[in-house]
Protein backbone atom coordinates (compact mmCIF):
# COMPACT_ATOMS: atom_id res chain seq x y z
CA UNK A 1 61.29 -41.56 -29.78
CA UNK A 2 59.33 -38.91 -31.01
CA UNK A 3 56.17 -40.00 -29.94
CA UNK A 4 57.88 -40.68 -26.91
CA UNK A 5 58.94 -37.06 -26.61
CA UNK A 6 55.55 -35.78 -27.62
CA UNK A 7 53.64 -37.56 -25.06
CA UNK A 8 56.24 -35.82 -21.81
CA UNK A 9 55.80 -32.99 -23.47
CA UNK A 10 52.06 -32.96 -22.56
CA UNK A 11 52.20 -34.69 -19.11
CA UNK A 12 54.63 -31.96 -18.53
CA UNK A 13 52.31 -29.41 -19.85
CA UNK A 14 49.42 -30.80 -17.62
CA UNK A 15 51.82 -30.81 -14.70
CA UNK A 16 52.62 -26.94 -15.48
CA UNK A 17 48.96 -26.53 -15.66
CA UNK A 18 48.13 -28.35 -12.59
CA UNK A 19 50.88 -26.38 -10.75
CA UNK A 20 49.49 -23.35 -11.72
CA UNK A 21 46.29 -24.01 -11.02
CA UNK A 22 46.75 -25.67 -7.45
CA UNK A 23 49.13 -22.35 -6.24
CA UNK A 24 46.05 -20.43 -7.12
CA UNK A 25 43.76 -21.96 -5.28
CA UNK A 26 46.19 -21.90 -2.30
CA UNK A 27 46.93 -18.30 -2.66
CA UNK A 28 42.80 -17.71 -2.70
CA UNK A 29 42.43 -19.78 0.46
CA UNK A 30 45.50 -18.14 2.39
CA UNK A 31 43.91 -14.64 1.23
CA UNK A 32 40.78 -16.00 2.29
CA UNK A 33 41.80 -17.31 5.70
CA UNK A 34 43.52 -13.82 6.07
CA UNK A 35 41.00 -11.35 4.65
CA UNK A 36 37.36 -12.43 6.78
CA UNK A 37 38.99 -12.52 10.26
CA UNK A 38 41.22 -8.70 9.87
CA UNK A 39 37.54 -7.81 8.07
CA UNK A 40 36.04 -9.14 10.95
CA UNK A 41 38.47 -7.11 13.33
CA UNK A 42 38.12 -4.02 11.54
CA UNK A 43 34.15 -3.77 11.59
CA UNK A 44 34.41 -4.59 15.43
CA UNK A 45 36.73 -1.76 15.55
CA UNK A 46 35.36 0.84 13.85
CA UNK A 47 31.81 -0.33 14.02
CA UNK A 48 30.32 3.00 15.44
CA UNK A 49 32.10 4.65 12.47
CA UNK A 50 30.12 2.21 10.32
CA UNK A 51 26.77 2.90 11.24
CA UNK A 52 27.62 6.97 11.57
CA UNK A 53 28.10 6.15 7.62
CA UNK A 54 24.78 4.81 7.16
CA UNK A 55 23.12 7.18 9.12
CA UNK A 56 24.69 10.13 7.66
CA UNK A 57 24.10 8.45 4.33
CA UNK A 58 20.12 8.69 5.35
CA UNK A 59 20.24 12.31 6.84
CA UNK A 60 22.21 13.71 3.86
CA UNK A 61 19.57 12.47 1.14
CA UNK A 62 16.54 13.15 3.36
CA UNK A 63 18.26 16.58 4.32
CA UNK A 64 17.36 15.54 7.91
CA UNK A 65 19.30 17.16 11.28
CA UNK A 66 21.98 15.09 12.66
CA UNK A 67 23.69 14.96 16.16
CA UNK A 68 26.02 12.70 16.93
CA UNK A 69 27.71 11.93 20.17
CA UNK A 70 25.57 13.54 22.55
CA UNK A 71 25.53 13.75 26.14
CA UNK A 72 23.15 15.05 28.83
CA UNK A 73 22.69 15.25 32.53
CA UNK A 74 19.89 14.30 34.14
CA UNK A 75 21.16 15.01 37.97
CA UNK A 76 24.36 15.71 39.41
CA UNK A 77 25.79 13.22 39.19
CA UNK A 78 24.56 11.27 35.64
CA UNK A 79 25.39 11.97 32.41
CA UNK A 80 23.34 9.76 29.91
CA UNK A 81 24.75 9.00 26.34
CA UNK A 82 23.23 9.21 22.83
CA UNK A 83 24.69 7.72 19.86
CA UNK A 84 22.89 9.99 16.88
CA UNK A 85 20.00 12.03 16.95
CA UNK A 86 18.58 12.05 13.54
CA UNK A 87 15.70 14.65 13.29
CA UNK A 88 12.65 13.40 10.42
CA UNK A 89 9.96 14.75 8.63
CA UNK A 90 7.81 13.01 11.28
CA UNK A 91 9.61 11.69 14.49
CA UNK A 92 13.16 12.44 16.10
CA UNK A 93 15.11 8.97 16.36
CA UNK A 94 17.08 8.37 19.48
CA UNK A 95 19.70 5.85 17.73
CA UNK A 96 22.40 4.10 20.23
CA UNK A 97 25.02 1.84 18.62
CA UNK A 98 25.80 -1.73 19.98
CA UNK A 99 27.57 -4.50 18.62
CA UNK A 100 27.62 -8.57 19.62
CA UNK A 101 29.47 -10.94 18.99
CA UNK A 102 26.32 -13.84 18.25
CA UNK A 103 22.99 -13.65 18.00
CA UNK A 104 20.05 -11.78 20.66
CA UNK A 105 16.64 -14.05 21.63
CA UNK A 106 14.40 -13.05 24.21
CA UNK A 107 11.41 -10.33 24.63
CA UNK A 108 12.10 -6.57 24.63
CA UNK A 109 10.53 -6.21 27.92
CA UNK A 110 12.53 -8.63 29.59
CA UNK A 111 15.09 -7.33 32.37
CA UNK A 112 17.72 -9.58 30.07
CA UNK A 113 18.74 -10.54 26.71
CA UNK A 114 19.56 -14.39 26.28
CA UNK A 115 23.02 -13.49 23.98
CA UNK A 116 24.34 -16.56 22.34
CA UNK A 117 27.70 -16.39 21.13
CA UNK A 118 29.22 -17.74 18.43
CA UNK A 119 29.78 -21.44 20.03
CA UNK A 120 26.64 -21.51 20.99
CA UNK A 121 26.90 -21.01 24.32
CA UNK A 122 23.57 -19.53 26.03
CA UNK A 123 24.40 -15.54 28.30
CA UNK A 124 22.57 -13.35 29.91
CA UNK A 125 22.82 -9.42 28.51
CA UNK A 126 21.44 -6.35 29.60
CA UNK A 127 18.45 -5.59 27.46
CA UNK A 128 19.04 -2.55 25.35
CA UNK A 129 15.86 -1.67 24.61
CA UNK A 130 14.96 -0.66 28.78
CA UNK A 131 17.74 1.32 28.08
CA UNK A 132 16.44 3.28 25.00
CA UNK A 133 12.94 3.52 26.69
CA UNK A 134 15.03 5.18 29.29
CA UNK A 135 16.65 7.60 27.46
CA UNK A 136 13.74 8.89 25.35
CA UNK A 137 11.52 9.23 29.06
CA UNK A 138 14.38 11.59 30.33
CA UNK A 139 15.28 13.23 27.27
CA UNK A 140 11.20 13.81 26.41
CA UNK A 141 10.96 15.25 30.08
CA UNK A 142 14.43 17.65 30.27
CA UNK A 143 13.43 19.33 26.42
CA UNK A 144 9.50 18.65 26.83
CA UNK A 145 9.57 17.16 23.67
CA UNK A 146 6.34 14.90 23.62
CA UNK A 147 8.01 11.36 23.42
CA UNK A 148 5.26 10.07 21.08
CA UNK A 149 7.83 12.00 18.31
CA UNK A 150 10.88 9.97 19.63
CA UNK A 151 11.61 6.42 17.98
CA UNK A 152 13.52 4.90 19.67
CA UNK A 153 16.38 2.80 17.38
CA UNK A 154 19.02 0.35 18.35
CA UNK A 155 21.33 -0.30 15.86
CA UNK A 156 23.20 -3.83 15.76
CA UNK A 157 25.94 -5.78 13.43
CA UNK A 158 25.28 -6.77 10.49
CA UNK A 159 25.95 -10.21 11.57
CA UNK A 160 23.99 -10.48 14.68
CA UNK A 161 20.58 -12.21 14.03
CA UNK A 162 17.82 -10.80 16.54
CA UNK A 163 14.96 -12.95 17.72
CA UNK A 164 13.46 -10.69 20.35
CA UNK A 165 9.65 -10.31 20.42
CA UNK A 166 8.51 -7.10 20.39
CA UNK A 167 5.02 -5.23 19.53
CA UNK A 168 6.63 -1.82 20.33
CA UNK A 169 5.78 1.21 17.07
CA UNK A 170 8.07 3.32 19.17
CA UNK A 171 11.42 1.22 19.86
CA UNK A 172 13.37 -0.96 17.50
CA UNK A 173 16.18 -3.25 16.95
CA UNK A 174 17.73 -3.41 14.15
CA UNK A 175 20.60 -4.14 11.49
CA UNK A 176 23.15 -1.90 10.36
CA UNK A 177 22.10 -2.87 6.74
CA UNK A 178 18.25 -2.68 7.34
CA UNK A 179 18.12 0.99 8.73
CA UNK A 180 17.11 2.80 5.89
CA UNK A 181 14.25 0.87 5.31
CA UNK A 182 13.34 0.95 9.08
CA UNK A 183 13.50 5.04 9.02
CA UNK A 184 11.79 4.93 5.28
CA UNK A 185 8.62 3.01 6.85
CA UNK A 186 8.27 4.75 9.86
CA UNK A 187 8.26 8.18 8.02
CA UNK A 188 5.58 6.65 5.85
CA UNK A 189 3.25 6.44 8.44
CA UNK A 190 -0.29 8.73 8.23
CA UNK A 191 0.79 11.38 10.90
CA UNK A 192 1.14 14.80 10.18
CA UNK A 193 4.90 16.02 9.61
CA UNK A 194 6.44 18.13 12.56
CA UNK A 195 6.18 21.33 11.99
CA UNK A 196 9.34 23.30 10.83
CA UNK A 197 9.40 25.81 13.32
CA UNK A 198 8.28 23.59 15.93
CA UNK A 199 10.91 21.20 14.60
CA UNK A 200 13.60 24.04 14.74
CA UNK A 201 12.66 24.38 17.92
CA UNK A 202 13.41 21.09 19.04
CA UNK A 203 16.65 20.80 17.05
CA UNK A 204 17.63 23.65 19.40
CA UNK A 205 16.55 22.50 22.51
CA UNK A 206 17.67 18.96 22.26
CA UNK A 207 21.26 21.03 21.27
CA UNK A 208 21.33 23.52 24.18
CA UNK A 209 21.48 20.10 26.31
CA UNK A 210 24.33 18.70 24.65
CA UNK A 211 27.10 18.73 27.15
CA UNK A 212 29.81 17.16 24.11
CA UNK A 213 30.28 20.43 22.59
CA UNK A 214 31.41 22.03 26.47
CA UNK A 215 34.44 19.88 26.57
């Protein structure tokens, strides 16, 4: 009997263990299941608050200029739109904030993006980088800024892989997580640094256009 008694005792302690042990591993996968997709909705959400973090991040240790949100006219009736304006040692970086849901192949002088979403399933998208090109041509001509000192950046997801062919030194595409190493080896390049006054100057002008801080 004792030996008996003994031996339940242990194939109940197993069981106990086993119990335990399983409604752990359920819990994990519930918070799992739960956690990635409201993750998921959040960054999609909030991701131009996201990448504002990043870049400020970049500005605030480089003691760079930032403008966010900024908005000018080029006739009567168009207003373009500017993400952040992040002002370098070397260059003034036109950044624009996008976000897809899948992946980006194509070249970045194509009139479309092939955007493949997350089934796989083949789209067409506007290509952002005519728009960026764009935007630095009208900006470079309203301030006369020489657009040679404007990079143009377009900041993606995290999780959106980008195969698009491009020999550009003025206009990228890149990740969220990726920027400060974009904006660290562009500023390494052998040019000569703007000059302060010259780059006061701009700061100003670019400002003066800004038709965000009128409403």
């Amino acid at each position: 009997m004792e030996i008996y008694a003994i031996t339940l005792a242990k194939l109940t302690l197993i069981q106990i263990t086993f119990v335990i042990v399983a409604a752990f591993i359920v819990a994990v996968a519930i918070f799992l299941a739960i956690f990635f997709p409201l993750r998921h909705a959040y960054l999609k959400k909030k991701f131009r608050f996201h990448y504002y973090k990043k870049i400020y991040q970049v500005a605030f240790n480089q003691d760079y200029y930032l403008i966010n949100d900024f908005l000018f006219r080029i006739d009567d009736s168009t207003v373009m739109g500017i993400d952040h304006i992040l002002f370098g040692d070397r260059y003034i970086y036109i950044i624009n904030d996008y976000y897809y849901e899948g992946d980006l192949l194509g070249n970045s002088e194509d009139k479309s993006l092939i955007f493949v979403n997350k089934k796989g399933k083949k789209l067409y998208t506007d290509n952002p980088f005519l728009a960026s090109e764009k935007i630095v041509s009208r900006l470079s001509m309203l301030t006369g800024i020489d657009s040679s000192l404007m990079i143009g950046v377009i900041m993606v997801n995290n999780s959106c892989k980008c195969f698009v062919k491009s020999d550009s030194k003025q206009f990228y595409i890149v990740q969220r997580k990726y920027f400060k190493m974009l904006i660290k080896n562009v500023e390494s390049r052998p040019v000569g640094r703007i000059n302060p006054v010259q780059l006061d100057s701009a700061v100003k002008a670019i400002y003066r256009l800004n038709r965000r801080k009128k409403k």
